[in-house]
C-alpha atoms as a PDB file:
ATOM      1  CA  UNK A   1      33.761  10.070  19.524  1.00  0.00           C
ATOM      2  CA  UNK A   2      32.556   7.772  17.004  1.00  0.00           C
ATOM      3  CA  UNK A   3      29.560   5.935  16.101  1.00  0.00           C
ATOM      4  CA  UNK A   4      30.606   2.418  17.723  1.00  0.00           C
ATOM      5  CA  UNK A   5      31.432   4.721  20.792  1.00  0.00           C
ATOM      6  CA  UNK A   6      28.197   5.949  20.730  1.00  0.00           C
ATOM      7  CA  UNK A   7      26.091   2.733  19.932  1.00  0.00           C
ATOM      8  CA  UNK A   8      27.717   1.442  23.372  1.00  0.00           C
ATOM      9  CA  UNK A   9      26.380   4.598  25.127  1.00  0.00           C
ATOM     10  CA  UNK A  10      22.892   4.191  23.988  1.00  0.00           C
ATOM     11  CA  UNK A  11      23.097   0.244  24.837  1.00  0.00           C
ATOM     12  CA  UNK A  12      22.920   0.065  20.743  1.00  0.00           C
ATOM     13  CA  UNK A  13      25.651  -1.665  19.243  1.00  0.00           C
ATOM     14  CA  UNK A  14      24.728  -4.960  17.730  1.00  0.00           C
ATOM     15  CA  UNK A  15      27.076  -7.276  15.496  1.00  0.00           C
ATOM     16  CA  UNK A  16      24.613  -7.710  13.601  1.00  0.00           C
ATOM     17  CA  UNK A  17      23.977  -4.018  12.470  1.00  0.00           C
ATOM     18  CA  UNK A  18      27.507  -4.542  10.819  1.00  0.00           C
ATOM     19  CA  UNK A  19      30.755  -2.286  10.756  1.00  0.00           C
ATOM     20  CA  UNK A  20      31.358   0.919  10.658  1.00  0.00           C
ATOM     21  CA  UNK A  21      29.084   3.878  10.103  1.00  0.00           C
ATOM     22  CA  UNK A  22      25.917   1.635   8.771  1.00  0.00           C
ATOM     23  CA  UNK A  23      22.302   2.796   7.976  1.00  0.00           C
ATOM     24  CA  UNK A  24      21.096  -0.202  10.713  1.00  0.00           C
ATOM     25  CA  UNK A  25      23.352   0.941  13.346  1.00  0.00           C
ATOM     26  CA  UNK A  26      22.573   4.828  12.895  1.00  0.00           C
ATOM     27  CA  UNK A  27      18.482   3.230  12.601  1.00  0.00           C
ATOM     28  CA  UNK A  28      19.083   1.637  15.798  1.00  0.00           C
ATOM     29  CA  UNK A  29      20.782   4.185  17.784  1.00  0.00           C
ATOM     30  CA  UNK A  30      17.894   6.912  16.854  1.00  0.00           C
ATOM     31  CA  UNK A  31      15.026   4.316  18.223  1.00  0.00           C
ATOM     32  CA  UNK A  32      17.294   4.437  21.302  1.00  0.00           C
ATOM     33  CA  UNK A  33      17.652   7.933  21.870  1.00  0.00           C
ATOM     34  CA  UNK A  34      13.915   8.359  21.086  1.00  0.00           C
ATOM     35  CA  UNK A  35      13.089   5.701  24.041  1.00  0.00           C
ATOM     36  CA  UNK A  36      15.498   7.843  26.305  1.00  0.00           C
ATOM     37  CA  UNK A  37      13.910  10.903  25.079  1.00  0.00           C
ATOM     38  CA  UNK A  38      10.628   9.828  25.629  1.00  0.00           C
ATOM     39  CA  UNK A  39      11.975   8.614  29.332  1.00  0.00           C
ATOM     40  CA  UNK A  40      11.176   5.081  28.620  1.00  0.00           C
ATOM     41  CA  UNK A  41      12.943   2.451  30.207  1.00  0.00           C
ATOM     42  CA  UNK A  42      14.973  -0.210  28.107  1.00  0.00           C
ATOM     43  CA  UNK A  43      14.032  -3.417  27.208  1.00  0.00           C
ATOM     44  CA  UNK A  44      16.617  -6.645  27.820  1.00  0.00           C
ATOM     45  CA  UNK A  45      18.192  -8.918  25.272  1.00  0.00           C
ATOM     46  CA  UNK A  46      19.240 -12.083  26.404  1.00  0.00           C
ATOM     47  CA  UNK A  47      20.111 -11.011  29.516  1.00  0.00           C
ATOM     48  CA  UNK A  48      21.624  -7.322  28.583  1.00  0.00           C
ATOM     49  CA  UNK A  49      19.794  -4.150  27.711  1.00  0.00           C
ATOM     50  CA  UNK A  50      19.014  -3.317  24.334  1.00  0.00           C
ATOM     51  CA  UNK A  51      18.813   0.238  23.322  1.00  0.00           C
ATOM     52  CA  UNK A  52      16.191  -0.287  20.902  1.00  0.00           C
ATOM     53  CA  UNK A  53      14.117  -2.443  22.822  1.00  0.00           C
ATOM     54  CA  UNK A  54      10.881  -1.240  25.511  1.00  0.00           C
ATOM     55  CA  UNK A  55      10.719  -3.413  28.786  1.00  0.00           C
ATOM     56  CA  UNK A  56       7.810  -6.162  28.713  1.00  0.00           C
ATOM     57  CA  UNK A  57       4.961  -6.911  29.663  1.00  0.00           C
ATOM     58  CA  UNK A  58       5.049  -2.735  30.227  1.00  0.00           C
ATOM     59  CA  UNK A  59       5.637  -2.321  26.660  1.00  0.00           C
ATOM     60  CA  UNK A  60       2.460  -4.352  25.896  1.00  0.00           C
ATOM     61  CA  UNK A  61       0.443  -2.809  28.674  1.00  0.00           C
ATOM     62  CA  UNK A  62       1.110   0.452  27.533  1.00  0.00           C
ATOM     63  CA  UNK A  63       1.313   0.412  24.024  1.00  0.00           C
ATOM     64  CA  UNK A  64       4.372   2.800  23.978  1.00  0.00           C
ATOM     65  CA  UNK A  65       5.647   1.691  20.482  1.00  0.00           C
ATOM     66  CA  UNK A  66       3.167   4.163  19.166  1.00  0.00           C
ATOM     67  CA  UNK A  67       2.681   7.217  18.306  1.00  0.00           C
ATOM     68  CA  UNK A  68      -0.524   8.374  19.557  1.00  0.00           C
ATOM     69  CA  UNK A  69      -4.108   7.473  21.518  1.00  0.00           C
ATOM     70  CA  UNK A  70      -5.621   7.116  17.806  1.00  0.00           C
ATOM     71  CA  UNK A  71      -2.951   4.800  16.843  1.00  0.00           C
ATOM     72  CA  UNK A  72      -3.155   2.935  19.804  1.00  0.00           C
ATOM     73  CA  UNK A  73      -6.949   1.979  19.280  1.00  0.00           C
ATOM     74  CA  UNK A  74      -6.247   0.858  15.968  1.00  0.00           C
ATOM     75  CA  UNK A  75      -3.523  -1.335  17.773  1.00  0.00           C
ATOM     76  CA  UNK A  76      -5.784  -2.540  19.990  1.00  0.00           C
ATOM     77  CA  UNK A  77      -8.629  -3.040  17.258  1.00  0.00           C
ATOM     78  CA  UNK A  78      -5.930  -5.250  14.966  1.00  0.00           C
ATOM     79  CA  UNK A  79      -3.806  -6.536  17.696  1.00  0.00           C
ATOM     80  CA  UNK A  80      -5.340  -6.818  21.040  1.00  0.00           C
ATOM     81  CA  UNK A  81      -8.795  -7.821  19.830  1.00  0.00           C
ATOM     82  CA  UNK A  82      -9.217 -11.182  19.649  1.00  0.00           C
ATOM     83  CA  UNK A  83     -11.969 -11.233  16.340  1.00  0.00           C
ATOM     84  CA  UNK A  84     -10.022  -8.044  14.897  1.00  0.00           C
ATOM     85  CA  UNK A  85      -6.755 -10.232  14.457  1.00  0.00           C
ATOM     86  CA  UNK A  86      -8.331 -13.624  13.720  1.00  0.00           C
ATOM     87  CA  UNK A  87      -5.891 -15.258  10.985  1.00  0.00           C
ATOM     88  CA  UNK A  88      -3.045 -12.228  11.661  1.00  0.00           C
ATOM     89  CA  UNK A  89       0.127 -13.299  12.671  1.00  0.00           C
ATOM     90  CA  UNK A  90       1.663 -10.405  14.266  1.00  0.00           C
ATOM     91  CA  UNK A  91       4.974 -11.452  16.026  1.00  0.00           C
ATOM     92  CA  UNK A  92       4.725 -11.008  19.412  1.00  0.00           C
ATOM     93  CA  UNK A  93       6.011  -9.271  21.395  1.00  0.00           C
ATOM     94  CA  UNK A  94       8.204  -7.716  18.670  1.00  0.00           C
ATOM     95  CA  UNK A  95       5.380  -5.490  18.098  1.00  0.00           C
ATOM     96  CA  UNK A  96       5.284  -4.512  21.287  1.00  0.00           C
ATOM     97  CA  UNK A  97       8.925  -4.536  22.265  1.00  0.00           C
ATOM     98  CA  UNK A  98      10.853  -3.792  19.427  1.00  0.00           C
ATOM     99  CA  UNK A  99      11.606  -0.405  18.273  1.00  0.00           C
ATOM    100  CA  UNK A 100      13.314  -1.132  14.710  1.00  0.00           C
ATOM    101  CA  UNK A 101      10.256  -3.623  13.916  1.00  0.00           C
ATOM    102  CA  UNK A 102       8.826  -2.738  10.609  1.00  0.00           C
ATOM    103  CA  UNK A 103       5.231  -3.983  12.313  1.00  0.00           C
ATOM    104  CA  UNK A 104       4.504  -1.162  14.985  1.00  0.00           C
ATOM    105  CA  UNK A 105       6.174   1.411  11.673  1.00  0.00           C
ATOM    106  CA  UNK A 106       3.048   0.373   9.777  1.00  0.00           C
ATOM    107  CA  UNK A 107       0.558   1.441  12.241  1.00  0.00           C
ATOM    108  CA  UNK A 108       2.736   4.526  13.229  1.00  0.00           C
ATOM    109  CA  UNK A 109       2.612   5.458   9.740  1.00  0.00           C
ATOM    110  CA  UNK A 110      -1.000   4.032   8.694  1.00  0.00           C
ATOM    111  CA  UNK A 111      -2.780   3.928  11.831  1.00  0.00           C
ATOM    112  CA  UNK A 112      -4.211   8.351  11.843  1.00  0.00           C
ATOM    113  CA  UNK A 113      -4.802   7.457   7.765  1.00  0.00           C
ATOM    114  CA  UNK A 114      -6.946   4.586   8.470  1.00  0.00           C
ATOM    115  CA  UNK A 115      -9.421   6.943  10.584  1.00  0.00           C
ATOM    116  CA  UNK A 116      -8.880   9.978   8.734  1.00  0.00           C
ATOM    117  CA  UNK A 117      -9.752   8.330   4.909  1.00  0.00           C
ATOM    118  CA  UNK A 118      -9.702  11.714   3.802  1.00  0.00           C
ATOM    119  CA  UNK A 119      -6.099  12.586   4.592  1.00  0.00           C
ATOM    120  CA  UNK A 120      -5.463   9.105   3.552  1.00  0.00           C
ATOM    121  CA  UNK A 121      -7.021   9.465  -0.108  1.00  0.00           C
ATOM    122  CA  UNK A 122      -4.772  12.849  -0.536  1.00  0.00           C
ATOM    123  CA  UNK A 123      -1.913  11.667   0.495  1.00  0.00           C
ATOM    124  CA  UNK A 124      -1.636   8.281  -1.710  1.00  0.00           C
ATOM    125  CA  UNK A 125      -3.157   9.651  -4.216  1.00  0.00           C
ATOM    126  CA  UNK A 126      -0.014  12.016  -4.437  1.00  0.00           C
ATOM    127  CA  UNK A 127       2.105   9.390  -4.159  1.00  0.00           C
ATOM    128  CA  UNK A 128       0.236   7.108  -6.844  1.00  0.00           C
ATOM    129  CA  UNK A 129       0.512   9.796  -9.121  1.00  0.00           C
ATOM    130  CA  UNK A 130      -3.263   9.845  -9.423  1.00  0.00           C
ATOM    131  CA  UNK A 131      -3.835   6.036  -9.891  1.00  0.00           C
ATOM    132  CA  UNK A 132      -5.868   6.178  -6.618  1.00  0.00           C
ATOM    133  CA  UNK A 133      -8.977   8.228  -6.596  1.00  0.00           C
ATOM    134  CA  UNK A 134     -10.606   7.335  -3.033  1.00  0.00           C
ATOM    135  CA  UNK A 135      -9.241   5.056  -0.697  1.00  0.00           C
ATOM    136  CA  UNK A 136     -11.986   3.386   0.936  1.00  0.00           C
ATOM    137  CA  UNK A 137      -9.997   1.197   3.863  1.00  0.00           C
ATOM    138  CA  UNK A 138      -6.791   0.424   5.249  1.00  0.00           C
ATOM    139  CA  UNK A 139      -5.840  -3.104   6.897  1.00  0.00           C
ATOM    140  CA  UNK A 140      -3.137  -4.795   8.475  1.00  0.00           C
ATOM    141  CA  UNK A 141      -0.996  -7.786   7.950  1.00  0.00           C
ATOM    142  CA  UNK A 142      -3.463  -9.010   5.325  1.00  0.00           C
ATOM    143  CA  UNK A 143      -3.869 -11.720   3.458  1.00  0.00           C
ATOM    144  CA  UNK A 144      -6.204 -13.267   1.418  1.00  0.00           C
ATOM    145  CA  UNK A 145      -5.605 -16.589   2.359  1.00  0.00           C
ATOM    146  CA  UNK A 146      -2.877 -17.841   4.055  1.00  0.00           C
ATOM    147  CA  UNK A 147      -1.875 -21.295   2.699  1.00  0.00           C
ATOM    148  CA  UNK A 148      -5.047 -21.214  -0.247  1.00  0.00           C
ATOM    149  CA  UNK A 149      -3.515 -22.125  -3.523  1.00  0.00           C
ATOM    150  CA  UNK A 150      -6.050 -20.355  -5.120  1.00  0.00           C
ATOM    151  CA  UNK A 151      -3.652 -17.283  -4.360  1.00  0.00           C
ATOM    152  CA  UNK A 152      -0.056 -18.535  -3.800  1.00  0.00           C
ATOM    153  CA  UNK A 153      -0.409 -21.067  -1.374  1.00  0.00           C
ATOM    154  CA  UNK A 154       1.914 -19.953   1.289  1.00  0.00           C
ATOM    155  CA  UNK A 155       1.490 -17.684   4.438  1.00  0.00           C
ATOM    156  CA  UNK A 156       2.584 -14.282   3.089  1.00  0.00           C
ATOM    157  CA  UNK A 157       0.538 -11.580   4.138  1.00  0.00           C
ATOM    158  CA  UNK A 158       0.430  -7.830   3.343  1.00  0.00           C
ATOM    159  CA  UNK A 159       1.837  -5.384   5.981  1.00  0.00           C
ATOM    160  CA  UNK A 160      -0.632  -2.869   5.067  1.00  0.00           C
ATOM    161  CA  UNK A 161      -3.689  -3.421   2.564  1.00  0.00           C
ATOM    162  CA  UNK A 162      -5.149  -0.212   1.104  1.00  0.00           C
ATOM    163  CA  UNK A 163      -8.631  -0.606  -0.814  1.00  0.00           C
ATOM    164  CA  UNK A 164      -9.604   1.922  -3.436  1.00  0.00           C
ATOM    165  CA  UNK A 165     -11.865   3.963  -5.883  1.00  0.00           C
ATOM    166  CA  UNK A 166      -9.888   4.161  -8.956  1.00  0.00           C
ATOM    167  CA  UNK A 167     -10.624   7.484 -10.812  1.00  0.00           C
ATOM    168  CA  UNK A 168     -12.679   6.014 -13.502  1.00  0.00           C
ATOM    169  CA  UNK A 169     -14.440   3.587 -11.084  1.00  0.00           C
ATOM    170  CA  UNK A 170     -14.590  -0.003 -10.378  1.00  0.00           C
ATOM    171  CA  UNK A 171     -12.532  -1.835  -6.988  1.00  0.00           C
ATOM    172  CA  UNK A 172      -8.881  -1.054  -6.911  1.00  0.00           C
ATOM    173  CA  UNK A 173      -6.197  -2.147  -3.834  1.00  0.00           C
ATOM    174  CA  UNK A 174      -2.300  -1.810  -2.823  1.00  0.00           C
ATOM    175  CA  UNK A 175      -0.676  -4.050  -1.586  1.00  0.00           C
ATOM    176  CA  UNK A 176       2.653  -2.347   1.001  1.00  0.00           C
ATOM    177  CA  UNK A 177       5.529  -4.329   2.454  1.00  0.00           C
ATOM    178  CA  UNK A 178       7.310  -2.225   4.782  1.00  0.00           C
ATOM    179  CA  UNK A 179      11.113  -1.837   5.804  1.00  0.00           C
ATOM    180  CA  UNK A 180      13.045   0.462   7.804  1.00  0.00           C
ATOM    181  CA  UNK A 181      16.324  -1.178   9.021  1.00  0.00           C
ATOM    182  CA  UNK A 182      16.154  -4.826   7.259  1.00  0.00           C
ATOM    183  CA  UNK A 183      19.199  -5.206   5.302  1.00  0.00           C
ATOM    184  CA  UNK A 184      17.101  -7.918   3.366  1.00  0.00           C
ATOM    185  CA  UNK A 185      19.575 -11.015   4.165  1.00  0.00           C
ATOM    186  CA  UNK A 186      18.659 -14.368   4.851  1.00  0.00           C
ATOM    187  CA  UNK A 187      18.122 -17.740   3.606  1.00  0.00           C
ATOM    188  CA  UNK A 188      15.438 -17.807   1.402  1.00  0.00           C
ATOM    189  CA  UNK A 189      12.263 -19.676   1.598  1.00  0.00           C
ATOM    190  CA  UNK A 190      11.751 -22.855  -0.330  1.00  0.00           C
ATOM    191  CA  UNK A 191      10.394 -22.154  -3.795  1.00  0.00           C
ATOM    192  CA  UNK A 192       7.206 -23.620  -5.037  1.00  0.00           C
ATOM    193  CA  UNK A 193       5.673 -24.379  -8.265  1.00  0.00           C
ATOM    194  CA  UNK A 194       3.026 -22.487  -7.283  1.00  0.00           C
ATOM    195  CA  UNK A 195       4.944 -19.129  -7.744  1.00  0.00           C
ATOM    196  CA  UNK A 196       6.026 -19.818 -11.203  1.00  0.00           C
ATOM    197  CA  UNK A 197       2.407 -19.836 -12.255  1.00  0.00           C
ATOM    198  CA  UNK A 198       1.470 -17.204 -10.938  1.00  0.00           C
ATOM    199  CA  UNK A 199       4.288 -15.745 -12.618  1.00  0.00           C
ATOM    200  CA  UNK A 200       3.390 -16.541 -16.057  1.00  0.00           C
ATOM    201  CA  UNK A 201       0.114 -15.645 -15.284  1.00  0.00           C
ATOM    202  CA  UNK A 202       1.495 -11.888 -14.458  1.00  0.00           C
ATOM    203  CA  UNK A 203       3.333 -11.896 -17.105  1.00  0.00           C
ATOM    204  CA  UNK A 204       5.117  -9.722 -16.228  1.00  0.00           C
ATOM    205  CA  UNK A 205       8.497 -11.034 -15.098  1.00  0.00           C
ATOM    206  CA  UNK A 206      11.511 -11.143 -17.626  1.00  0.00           C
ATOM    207  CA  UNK A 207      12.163 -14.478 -18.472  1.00  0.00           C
ATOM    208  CA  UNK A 208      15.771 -14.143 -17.462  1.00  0.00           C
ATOM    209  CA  UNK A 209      14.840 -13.434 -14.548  1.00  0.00           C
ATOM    210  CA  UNK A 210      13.729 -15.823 -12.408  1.00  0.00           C
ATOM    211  CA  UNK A 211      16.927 -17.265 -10.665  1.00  0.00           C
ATOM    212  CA  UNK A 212      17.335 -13.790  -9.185  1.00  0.00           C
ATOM    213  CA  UNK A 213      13.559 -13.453  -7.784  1.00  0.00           C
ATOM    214  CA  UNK A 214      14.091 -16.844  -6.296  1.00  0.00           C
ATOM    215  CA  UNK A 215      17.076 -15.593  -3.788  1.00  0.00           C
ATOM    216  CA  UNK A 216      17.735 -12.890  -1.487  1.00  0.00           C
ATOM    217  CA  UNK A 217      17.762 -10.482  -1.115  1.00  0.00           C
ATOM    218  CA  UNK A 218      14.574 -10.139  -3.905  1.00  0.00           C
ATOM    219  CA  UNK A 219      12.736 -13.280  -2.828  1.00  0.00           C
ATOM    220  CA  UNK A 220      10.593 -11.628  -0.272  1.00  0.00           C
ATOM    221  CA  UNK A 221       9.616  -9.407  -2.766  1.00  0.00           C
ATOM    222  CA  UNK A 222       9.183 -11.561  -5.467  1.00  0.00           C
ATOM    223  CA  UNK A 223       6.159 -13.193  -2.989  1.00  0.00           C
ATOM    224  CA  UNK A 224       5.030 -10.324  -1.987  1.00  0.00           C
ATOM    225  CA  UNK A 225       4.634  -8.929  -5.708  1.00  0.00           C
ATOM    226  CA  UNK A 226       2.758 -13.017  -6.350  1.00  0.00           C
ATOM    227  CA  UNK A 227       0.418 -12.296  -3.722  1.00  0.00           C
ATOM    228  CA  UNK A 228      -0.666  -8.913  -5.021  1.00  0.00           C
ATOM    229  CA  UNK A 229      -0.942  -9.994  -8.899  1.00  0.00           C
ATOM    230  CA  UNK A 230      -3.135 -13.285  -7.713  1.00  0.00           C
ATOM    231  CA  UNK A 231      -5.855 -11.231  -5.439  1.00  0.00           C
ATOM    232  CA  UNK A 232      -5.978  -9.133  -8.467  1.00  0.00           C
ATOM    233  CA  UNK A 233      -6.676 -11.912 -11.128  1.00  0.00           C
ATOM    234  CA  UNK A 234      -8.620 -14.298  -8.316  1.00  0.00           C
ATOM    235  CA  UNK A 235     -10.837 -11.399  -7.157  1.00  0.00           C
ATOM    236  CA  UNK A 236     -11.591  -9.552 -10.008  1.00  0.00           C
ATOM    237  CA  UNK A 237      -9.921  -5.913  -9.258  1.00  0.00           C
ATOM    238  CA  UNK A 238      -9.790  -3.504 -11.855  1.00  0.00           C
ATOM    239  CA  UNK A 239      -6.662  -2.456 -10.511  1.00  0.00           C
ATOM    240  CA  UNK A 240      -3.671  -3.362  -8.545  1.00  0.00           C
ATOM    241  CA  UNK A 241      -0.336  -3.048  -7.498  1.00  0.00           C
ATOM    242  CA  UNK A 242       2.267  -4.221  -4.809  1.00  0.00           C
ATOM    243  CA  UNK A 243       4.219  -0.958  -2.985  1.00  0.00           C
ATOM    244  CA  UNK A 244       7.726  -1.651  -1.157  1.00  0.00           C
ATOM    245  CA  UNK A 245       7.923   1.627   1.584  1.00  0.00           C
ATOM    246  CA  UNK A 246      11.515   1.937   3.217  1.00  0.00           C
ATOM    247  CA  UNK A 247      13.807   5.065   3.845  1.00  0.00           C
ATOM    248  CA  UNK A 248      15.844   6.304   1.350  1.00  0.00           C
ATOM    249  CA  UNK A 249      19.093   6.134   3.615  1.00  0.00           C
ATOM    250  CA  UNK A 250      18.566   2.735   4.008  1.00  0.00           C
ATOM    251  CA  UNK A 251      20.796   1.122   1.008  1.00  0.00           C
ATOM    252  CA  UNK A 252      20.236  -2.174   1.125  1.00  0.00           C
ATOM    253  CA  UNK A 253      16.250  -1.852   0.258  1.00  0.00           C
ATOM    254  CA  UNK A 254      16.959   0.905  -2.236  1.00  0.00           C
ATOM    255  CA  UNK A 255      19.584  -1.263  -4.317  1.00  0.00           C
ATOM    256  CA  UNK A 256      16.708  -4.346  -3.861  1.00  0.00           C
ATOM    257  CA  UNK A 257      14.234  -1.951  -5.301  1.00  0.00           C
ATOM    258  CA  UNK A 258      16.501  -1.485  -8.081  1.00  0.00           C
ATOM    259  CA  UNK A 259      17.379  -4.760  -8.991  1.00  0.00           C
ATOM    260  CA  UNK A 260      13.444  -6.027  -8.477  1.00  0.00           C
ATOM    261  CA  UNK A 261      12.415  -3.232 -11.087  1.00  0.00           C
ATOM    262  CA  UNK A 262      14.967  -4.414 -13.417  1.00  0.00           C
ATOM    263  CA  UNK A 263      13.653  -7.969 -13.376  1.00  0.00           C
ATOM    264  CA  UNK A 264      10.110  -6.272 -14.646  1.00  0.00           C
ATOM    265  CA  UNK A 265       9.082  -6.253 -18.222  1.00  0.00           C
ATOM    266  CA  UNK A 266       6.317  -4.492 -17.001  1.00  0.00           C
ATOM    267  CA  UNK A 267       6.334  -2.271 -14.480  1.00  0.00           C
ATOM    268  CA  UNK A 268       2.619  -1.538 -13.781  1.00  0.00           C
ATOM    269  CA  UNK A 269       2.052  -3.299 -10.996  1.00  0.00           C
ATOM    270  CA  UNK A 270       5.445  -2.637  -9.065  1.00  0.00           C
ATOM    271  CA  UNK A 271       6.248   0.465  -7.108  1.00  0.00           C
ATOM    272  CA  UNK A 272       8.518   1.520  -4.817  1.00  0.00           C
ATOM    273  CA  UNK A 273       8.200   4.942  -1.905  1.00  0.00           C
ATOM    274  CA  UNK A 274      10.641   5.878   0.486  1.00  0.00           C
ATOM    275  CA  UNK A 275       8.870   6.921   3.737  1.00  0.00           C
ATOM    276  CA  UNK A 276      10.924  10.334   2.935  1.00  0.00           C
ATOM    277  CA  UNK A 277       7.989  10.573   0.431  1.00  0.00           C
ATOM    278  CA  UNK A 278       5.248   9.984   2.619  1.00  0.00           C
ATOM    279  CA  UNK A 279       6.276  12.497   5.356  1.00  0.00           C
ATOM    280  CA  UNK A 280       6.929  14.872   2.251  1.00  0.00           C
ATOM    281  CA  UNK A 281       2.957  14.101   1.565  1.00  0.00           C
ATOM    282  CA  UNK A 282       1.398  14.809   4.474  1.00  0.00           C
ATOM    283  CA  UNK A 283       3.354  17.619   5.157  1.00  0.00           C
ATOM    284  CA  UNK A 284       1.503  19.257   2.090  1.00  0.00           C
ATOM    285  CA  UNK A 285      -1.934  18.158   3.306  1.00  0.00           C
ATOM    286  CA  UNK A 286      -1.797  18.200   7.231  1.00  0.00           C
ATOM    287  CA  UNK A 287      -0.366  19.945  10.270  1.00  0.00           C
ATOM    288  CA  UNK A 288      -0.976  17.349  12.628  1.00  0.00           C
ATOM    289  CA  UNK A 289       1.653  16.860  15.432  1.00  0.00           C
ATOM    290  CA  UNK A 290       1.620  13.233  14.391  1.00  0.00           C
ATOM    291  CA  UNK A 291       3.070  13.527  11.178  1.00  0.00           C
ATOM    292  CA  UNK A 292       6.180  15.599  13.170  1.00  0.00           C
ATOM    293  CA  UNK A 293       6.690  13.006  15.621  1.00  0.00           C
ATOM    294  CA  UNK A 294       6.832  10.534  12.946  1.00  0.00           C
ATOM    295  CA  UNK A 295       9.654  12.369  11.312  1.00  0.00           C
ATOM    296  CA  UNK A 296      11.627  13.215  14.649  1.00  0.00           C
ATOM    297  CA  UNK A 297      11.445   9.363  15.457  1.00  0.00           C
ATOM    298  CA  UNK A 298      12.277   7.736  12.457  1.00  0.00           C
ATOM    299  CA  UNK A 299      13.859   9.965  10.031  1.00  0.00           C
ATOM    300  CA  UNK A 300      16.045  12.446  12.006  1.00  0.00           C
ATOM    301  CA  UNK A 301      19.275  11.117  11.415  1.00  0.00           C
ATOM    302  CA  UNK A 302      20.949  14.456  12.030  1.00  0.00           C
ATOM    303  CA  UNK A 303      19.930  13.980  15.823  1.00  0.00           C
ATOM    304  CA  UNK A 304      22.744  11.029  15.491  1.00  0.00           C
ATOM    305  CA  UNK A 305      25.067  13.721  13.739  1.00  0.00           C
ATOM    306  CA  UNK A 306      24.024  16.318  16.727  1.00  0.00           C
ATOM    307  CA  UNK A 307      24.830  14.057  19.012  1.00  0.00           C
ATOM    308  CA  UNK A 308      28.230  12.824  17.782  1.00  0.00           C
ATOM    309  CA  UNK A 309      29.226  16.258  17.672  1.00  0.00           C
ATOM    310  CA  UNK A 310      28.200  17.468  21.140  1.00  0.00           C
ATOM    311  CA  UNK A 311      30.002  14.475  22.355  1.00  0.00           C
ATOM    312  CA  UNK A 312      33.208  15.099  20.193  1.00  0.00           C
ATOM    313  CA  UNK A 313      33.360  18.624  21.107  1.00  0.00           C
ATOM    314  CA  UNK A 314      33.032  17.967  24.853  1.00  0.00           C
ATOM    315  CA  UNK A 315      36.150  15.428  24.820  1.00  0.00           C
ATOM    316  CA  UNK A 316      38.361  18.084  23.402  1.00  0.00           C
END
């Protein structure tokens, strides 16, 4: 038994997760034997099942791509609400439907912090190393301003927006773009001049550097990281910083990372956790079953293991 073998079991093997043994196939094989686990039925992709897909408009009706009933408010809060997502453009119904999508991750992993602000201000102020003294709200796919070339003039948006105390007072924020199986490919977006000022007006972006932040797989990043250091300078925060969140396994975003950090002559408002961290976090400052079920969905890779070896052993 291999792992193509068992991506056609689970209704989970996708060209595009590429050959072989590949973080995005083993990503999209667990969100299939987490739907099947969960005794969900699976979704269709033009015209076949999809492992890693739910079944609409069920998927949408029930909110299944969540976690929990608290997550599931805040879902319909940001989502369903009609004033709650004014100017959010939440793809739909990937939200809904799509078990890989990074969207329904950031409430799964935001949505108990953003009613509990005092598991929320523990846990990132661990992983800030201190930066953030009390977070005061949490918001998704936020922007500014989408288009308003007072910021960067284009229609990025945050996938979560954390607002803060910093320890020695004043308004502080960060700013999280979240992956889990993107392998960051892609045609990139058009530049504009727009970004380059903003640039200089960071300053801090190696010179040599801008060719590279222009095209994928650091583009996304590179907007990301514009939109962050323009609400800072627009909106007068004391502090601020853009966060990239993805799994450690997942090589593609970790050898981004890399290369973004490198393209930094200043690194202080760049930083990069692995969602290996955060689990780690709130392991140290809550029981809650969430925080387990979390984990089992989107970071047990040794279930895939498990399984390939229950399989292999009952072929021989």
């Amino acid at each position: 038994m291999d792992i193509i073998e068992l991506a056609r079991r689970y209704h989970a093997h996708e060209k595009v997760d590429g050959t072989g043994d590949t973080f995005q196939r083993r990503a999209r094989i667990l969100q299939s034997m987490w739907r099947e686990g969960m005794g969900y039925g699976v979704g269709m992709h033009r015209g076949r099942p999809l492992g890693s897909r739910l079944p609409m408009p069920w998927a949408r009706e029930s909110l299944a791509n969540f976690l929990t009933d608290g997550i599931r408010d805040v879902v319909r809060e940001e989502v369903l609400d009609p004033v709650g997502s004014r100017g959010k453009l939440y793809g739909r119904p990937r939200i809904f439907d799509d078990l890989l999508s990074s969207k329904p991750l950031a409430f799964n992993a935001f949505g108990e912090l953003r009613r509990h602000l005092d598991l929320a201000t523990a846990i990132l102020r661990e992983l800030s190393g201190g930066r953030i003294g009390e977070v005061t709200g949490i918001d998704f796919e936020h922007s500014p301003g989408r288009g308003d070339l007072a910021y960067i003039g284009d229609r990025s948006a945050f996938d979560v927006y954390i607002e803060f105390v910093p320890p020695g007072g004043g308004r502080g924020f960060a700013a999280v773009e979240i992956k889990y199986h993107e392998n960051l490919r892609g045609k990139p977006s058009t530049h504009k001049a727009r970004y380059d000022e903003v640039a200089d007006d960071m300053g801090c972006f190696l010179p040599s550097s801008r060719d590279r932040l222009r095209a994928m797989p650091l583009q996304q990043l590179f907007r990301d990281h514009l939109l962050a250091g323009s609400l800072r300078q627009v909106d007068g925060f004391d502090d601020g910083f853009f966060a990239v969140l993805h799994p450690a396994g997942n090589q593609h975003c970790a050898r981004a990372v890399a290369e973004y950090a490198m393209c930094l002559g200043d690194g202080n408002t760049f930083v990069a956790w692995t969602l290996e961290d955060l689990v780690a976090a709130l392991r140290r400052h809550t029981d809650a079953g969430w925080v387990e079920m979390f984990h089992d969905r989107y970071l047990d890779f040794g279930r895939v293991d498990r399984e390939l070896g229950r399989l292999a052993a009952d072929e021989e």
